[in-house]
Protein backbone atom coordinates (compact mmCIF):
# COMPACT_ATOMS: atom_id res chain seq x y z
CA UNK A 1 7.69 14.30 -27.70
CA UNK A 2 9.96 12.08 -25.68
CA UNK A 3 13.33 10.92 -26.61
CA UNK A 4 12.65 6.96 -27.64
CA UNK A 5 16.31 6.32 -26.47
CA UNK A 6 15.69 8.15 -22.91
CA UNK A 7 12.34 5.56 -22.27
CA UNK A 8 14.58 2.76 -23.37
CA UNK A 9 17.18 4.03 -20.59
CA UNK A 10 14.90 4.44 -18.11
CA UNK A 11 13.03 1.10 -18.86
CA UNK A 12 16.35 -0.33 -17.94
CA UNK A 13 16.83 1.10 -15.12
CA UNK A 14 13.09 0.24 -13.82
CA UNK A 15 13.14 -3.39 -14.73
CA UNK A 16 15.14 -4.80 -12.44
CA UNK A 17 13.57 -2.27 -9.09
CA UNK A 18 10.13 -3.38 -10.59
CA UNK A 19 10.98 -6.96 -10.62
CA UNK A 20 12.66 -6.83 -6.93
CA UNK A 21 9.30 -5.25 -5.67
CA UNK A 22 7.79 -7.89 -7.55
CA UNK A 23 9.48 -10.38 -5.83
CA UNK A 24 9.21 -8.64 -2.06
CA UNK A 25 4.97 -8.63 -2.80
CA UNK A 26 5.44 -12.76 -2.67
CA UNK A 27 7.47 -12.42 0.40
CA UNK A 28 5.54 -14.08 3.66
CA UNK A 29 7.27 -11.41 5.55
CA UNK A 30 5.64 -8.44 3.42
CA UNK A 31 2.15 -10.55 3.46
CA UNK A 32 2.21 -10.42 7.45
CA UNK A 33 3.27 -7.07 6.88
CA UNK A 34 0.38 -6.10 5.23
CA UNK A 35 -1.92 -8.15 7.34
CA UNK A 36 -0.86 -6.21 10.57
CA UNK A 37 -1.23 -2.88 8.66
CA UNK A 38 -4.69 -3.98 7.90
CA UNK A 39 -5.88 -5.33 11.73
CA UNK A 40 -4.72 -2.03 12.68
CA UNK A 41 -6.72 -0.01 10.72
CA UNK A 42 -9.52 -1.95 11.70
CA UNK A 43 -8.72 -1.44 15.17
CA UNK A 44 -9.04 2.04 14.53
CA UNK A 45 -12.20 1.76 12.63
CA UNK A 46 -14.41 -0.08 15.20
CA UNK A 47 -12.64 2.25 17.99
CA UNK A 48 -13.75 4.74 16.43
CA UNK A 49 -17.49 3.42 16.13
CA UNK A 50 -17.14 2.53 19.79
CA UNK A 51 -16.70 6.09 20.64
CA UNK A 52 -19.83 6.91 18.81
CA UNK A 53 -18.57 7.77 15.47
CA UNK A 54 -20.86 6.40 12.51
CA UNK A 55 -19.69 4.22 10.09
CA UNK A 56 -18.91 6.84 7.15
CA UNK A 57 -16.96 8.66 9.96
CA UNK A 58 -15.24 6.32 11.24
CA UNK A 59 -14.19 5.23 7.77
CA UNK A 60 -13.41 8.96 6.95
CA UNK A 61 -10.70 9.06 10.08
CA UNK A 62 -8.96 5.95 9.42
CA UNK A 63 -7.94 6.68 5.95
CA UNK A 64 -6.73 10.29 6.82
């Protein structure tokens, strides 16, 4: 079994890295981010069907 004291330490040291990424996800900066991450993977995709990939292919290379 684990240590109750050692979660309790290590809940303390989490909170405050959880609660920083929590913040950074409401950032506009990480929402463009993510928005350019996701046009290029689609991008990729319909390149990919272009070429003559099918769909399940194409959807196979872009999340390798």
């Amino acid at each position: 079994m684990t240590d109750p004291n050692k979660q309790e330490q290590l809940a303390a040291k989490l909170a405050p890295m959880l609660k920083a990424w929590m913040e950074e996800l409401q950032t506009p900066m990480f929402i463009d981010r993510m928005n350019l991450i996701a046009m290029d993977r689609m991008v990729k995709y319909r390149a990919h069907l272009k070429a003559g990939f099918t769909e399940q292919q194409s959807l196979e290379l872009c999340t390798k």
